[in-house]
C-alpha atoms as a PDB file:
ATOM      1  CA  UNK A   1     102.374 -36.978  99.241  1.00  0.00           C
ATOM      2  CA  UNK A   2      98.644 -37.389 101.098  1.00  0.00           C
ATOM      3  CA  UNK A   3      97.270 -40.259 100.115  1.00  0.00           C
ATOM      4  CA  UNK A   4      93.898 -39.367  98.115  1.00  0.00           C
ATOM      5  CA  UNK A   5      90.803 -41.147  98.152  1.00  0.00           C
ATOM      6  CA  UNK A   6      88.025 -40.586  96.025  1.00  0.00           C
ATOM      7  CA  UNK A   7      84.689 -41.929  96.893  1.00  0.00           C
ATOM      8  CA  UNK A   8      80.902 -41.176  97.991  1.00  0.00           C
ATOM      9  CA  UNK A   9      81.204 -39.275 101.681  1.00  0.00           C
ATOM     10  CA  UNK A  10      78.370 -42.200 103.102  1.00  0.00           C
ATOM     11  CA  UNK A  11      78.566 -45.027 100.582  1.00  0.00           C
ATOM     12  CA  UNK A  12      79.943 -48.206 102.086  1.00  0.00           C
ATOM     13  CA  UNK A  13      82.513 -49.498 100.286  1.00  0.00           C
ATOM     14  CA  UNK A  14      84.184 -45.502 100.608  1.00  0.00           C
ATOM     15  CA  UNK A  15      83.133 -45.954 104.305  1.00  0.00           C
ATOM     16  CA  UNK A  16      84.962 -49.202 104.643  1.00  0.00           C
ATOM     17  CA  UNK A  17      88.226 -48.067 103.294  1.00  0.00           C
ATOM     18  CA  UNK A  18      87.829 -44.707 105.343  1.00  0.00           C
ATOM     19  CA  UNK A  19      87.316 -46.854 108.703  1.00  0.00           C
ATOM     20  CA  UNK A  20      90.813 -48.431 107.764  1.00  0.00           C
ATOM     21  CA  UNK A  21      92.245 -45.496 107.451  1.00  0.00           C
ATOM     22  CA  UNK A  22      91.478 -44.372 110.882  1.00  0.00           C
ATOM     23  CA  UNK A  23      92.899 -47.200 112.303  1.00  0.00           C
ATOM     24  CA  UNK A  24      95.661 -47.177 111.268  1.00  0.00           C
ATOM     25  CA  UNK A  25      96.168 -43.086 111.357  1.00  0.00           C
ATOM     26  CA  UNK A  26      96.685 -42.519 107.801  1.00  0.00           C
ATOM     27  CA  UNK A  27      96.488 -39.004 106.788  1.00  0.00           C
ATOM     28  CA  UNK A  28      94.427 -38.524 103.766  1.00  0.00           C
ATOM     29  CA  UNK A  29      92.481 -36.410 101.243  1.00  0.00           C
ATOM     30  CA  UNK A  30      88.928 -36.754 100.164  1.00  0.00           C
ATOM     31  CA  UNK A  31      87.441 -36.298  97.145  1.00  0.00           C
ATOM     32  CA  UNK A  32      84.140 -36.260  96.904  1.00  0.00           C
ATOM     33  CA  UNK A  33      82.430 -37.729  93.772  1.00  0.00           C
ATOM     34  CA  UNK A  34      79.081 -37.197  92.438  1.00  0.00           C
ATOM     35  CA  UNK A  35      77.383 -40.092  92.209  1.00  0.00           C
ATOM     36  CA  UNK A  36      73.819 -38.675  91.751  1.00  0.00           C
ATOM     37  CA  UNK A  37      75.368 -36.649  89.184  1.00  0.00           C
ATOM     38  CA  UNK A  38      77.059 -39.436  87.528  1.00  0.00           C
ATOM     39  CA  UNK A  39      80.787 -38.385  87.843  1.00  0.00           C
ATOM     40  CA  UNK A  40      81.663 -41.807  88.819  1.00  0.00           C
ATOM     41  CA  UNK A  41      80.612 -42.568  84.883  1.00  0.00           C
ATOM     42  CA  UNK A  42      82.702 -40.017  83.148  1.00  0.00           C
ATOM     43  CA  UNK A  43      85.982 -40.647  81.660  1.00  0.00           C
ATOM     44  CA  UNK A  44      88.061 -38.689  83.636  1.00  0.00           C
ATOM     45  CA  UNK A  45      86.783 -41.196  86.545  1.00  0.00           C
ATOM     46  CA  UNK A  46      86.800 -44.845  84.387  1.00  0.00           C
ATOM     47  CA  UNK A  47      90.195 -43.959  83.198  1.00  0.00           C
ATOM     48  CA  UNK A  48      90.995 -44.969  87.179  1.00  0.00           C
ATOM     49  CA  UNK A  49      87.881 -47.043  88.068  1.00  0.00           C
ATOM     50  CA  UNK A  50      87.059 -48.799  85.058  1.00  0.00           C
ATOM     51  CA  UNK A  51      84.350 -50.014  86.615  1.00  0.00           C
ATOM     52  CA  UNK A  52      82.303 -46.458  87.487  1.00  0.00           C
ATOM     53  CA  UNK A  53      82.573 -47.405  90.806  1.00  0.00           C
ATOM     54  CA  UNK A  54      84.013 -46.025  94.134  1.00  0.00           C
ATOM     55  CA  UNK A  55      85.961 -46.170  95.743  1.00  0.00           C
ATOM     56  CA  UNK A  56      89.268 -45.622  94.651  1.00  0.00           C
ATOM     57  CA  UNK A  57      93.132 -44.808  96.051  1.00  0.00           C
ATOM     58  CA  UNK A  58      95.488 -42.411  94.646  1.00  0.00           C
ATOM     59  CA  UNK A  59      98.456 -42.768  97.021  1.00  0.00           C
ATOM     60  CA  UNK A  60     101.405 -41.042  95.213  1.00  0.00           C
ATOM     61  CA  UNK A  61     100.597 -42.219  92.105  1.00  0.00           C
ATOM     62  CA  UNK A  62      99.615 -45.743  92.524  1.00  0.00           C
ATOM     63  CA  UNK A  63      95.663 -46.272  91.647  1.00  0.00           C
ATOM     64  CA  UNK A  64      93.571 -48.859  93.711  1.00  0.00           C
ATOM     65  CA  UNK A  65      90.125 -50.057  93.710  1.00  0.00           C
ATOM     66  CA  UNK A  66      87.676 -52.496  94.691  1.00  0.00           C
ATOM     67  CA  UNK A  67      87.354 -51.592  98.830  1.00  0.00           C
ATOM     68  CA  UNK A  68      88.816 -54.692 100.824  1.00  0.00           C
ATOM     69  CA  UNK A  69      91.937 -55.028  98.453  1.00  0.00           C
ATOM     70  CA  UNK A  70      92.284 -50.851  99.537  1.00  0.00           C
ATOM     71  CA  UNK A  71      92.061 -51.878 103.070  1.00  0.00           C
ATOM     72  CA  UNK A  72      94.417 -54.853 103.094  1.00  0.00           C
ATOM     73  CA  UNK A  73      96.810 -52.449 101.489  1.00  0.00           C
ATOM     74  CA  UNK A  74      96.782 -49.869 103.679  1.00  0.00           C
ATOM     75  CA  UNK A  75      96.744 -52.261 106.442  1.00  0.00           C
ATOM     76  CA  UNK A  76     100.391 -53.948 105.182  1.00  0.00           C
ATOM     77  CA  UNK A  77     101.283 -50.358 104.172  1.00  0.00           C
ATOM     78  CA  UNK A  78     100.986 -49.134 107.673  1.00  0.00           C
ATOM     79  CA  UNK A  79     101.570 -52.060 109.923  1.00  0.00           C
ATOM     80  CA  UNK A  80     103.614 -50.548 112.401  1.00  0.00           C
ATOM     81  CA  UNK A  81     101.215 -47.585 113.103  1.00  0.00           C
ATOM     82  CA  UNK A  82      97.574 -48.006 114.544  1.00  0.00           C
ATOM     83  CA  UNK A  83      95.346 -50.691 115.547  1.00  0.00           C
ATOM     84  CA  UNK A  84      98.001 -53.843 115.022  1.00  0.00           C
ATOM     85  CA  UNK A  85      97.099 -56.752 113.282  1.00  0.00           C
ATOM     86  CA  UNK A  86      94.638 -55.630 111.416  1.00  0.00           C
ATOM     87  CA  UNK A  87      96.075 -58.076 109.038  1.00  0.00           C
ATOM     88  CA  UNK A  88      97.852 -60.537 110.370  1.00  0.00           C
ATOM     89  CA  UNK A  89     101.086 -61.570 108.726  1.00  0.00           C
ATOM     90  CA  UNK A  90     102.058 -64.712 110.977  1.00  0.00           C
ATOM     91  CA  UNK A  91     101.086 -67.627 108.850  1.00  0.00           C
ATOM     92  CA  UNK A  92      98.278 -69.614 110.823  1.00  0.00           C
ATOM     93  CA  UNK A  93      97.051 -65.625 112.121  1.00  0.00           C
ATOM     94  CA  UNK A  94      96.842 -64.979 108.730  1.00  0.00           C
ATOM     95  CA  UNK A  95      94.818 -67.957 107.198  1.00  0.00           C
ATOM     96  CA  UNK A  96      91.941 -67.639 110.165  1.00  0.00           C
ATOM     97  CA  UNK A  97      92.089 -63.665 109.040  1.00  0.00           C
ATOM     98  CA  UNK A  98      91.522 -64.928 105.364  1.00  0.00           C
ATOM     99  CA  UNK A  99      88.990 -67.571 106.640  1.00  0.00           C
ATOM    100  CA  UNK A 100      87.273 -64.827 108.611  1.00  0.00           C
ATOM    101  CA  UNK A 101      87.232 -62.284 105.470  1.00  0.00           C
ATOM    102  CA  UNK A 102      85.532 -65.080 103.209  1.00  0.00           C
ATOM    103  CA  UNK A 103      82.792 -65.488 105.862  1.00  0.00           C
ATOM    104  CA  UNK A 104      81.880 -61.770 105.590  1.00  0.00           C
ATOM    105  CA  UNK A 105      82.449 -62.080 101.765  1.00  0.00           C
ATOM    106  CA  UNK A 106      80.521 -65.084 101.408  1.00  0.00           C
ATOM    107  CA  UNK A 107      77.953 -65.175 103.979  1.00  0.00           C
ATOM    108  CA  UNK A 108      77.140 -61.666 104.962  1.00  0.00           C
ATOM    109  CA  UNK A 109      77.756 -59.156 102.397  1.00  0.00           C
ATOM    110  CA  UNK A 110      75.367 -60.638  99.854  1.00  0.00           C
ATOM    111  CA  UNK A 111      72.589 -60.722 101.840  1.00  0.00           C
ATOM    112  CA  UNK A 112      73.201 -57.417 103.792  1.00  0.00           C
ATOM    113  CA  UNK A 113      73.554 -55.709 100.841  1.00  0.00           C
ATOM    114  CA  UNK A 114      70.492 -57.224  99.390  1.00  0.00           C
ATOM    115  CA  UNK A 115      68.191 -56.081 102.277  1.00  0.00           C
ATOM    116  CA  UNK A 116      70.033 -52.290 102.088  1.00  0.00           C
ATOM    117  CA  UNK A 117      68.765 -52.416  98.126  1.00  0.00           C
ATOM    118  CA  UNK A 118      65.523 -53.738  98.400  1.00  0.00           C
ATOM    119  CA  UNK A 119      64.581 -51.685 101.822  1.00  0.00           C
ATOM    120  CA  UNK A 120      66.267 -48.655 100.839  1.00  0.00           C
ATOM    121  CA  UNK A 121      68.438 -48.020  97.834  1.00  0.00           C
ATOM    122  CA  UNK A 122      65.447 -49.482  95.424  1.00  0.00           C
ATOM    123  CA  UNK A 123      63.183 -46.645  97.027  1.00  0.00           C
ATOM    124  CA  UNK A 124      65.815 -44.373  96.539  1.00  0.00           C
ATOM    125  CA  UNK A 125      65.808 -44.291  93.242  1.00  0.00           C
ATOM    126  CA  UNK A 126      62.327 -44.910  91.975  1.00  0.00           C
ATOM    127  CA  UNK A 127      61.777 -48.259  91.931  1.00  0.00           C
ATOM    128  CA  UNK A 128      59.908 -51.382  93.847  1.00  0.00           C
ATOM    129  CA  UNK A 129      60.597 -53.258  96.915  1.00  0.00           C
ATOM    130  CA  UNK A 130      60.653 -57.458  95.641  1.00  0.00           C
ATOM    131  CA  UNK A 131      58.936 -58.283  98.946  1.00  0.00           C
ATOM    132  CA  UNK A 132      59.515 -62.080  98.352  1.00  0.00           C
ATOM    133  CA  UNK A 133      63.642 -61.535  97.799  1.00  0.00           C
ATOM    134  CA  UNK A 134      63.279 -59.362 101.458  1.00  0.00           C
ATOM    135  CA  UNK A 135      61.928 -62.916 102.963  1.00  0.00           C
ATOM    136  CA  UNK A 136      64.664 -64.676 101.345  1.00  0.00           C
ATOM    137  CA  UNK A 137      67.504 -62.967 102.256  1.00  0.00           C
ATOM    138  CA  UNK A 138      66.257 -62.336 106.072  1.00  0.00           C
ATOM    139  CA  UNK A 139      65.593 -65.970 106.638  1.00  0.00           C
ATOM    140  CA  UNK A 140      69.597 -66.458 104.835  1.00  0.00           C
ATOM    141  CA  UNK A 141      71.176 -63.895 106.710  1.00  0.00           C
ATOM    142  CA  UNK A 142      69.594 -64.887 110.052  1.00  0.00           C
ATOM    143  CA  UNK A 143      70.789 -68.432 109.552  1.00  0.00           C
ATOM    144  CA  UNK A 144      74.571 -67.019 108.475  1.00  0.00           C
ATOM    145  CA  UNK A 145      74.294 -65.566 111.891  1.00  0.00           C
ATOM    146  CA  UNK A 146      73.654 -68.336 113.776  1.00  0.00           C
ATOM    147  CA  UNK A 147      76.619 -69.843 112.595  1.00  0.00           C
ATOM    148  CA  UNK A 148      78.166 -66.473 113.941  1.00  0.00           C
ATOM    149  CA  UNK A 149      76.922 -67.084 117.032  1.00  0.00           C
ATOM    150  CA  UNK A 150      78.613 -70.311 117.362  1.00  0.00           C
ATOM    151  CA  UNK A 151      81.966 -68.766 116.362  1.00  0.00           C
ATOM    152  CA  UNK A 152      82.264 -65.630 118.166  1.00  0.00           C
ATOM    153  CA  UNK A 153      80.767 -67.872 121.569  1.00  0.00           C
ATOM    154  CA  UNK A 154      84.630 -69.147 121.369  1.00  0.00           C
ATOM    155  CA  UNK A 155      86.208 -66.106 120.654  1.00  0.00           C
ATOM    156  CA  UNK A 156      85.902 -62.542 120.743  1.00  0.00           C
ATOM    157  CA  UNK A 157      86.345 -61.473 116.719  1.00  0.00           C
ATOM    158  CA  UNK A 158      85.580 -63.532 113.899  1.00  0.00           C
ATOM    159  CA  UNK A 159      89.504 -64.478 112.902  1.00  0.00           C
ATOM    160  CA  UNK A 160      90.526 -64.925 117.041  1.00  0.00           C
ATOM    161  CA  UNK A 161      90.766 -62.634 119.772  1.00  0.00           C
ATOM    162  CA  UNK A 162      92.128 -59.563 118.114  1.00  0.00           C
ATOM    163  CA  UNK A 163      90.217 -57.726 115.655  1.00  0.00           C
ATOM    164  CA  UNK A 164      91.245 -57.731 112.165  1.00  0.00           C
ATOM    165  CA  UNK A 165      89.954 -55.937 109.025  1.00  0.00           C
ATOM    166  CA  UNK A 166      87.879 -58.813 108.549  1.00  0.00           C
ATOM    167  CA  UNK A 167      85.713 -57.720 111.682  1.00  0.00           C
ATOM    168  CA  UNK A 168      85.352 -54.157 110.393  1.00  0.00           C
ATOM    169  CA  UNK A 169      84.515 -55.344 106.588  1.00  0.00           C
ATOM    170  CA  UNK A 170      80.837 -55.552 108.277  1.00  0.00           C
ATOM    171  CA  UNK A 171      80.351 -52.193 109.660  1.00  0.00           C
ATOM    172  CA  UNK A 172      79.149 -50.614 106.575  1.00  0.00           C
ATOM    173  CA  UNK A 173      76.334 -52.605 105.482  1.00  0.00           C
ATOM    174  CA  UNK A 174      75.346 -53.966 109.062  1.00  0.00           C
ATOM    175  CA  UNK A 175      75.047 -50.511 110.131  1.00  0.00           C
ATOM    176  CA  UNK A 176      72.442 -49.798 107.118  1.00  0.00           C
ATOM    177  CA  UNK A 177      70.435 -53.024 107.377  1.00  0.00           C
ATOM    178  CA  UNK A 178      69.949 -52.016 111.264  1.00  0.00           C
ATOM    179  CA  UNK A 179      69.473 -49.082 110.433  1.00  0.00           C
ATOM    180  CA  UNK A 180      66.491 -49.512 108.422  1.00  0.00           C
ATOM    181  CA  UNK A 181      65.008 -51.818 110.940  1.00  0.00           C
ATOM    182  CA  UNK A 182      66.460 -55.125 109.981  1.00  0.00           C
ATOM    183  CA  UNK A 183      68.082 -56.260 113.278  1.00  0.00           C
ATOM    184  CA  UNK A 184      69.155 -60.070 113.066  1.00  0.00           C
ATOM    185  CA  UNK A 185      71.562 -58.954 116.134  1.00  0.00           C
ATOM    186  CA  UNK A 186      70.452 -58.178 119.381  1.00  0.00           C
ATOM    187  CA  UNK A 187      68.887 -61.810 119.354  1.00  0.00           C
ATOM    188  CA  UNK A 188      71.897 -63.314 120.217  1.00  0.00           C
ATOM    189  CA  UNK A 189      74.115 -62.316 122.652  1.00  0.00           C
ATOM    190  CA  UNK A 190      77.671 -62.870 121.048  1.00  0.00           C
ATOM    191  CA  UNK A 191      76.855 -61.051 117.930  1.00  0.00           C
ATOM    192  CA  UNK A 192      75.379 -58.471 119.884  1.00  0.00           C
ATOM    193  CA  UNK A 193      78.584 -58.216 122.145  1.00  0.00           C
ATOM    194  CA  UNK A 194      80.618 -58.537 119.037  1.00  0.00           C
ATOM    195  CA  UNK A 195      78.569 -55.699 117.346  1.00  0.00           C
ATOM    196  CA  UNK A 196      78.815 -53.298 119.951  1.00  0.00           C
ATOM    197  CA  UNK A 197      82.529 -53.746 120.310  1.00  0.00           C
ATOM    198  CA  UNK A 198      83.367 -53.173 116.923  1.00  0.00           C
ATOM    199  CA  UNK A 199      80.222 -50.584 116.076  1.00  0.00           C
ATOM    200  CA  UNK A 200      81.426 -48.362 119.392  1.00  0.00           C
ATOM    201  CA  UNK A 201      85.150 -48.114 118.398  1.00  0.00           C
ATOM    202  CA  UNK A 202      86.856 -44.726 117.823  1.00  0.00           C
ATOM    203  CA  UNK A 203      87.816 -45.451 113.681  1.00  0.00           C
ATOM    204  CA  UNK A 204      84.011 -46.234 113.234  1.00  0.00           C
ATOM    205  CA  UNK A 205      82.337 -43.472 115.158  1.00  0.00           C
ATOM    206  CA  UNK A 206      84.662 -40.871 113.267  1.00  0.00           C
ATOM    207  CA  UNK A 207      83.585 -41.700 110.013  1.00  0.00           C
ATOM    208  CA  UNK A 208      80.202 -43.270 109.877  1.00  0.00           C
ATOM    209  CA  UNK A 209      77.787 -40.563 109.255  1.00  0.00           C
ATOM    210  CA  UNK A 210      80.191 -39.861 106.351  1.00  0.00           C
ATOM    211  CA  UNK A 211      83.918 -38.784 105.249  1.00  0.00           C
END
């Protein structure tokens, strides 16, 4: 059975788990949910996602949600196939792959996803830009990345020298901040090689204008 996955075609958290997927050649259905609608409120959806929230995993009958646990899933699921080591299973590989996923976790994702709210998902539905909160999370993000400068100066991905899901956790939200102008990047040069490594891959250009 084709593993389903029911999300928003260009919201990032569907985007990250449909990145994964490509790596690692997994076959899949989409179905698309209605978020402007509010599908992902209705029962028939919080009876899987009791959260409202997408994505989730069908795959044969076994529900999953919450984005990063889908990828680490598929990743074990389908080790042998695709991009190897996505998540590394040798002890020590897999502690720096842990250590790398709580950076993104800890010291990215909130204040990516703050800027994509307050520069564009606030607009998008109606409300205000907190200029002051844009400030704060700039100046926070663009110190986070300084210490990801001095990290990926000794090595080529965040976890070693092999790219792990960890790496591609950041597409979805780095790819919206820059896209709406916030570029805390370019600026330094192993970020910026490490960006365009992971932003020019095959699994990443296949699915990020959408599912």
């Amino acid at each position: 059975m084709v593993l389903k996955l029911y999300g928003f075609s260009t919201s990032t958290c569907t985007l990250r788990v449909a990145v994964t997927l490509s790596e690692k050649n997994v076959p899949f259905e989409f179905h698309h949910i209605d978020l402007v609608g509010g599908a992902h409120k209705q029962p028939n959806f919080t009876a899987f996602q009791p959260f409202g929230q997408v994505p989730y995993i069908d795959d044969d009958g076994f529900i999953l949600y919450e984005s990063r646990a889908i990828a680490r899933y598929i990743a074990a699921k389908y080790a042998s196939q695709g991009t190897q080591n996505l998540l590394p299973s040798e002890p020590k590989a897999n502690a720096l792959f842990e250590q790398a996923a709580s950076i993104e976790t800890s010291n990215f994702d909130p204040f990516a996803s703050g800027l994509a709210w307050e520069l564009k998902f606030t607009k998008m539905y109606g409300g205000k830009t907190d200029e002051a909160r844009v400030v704060t999370l700039r100046s926070t993000l663009s110190a986070k990345l300084d210490a990801y400068e001095a990290i990926l100066a000794k090595q080529k991905y965040l976890a070693g020298n092999e790219v792990t899901l960890a790496d591609l956790f950041h597409l979805p939200y780095g790819s919206v901040i820059l896209g709406i102008g916030v570029d805390e990047f370019t600026s330094r040069p192993s970020v910026a090689r490490w960006w365009n490594d992971i932003t020019s891959r095959p699994s990443w250009q296949a699915v990020k204008n959408g599912v």
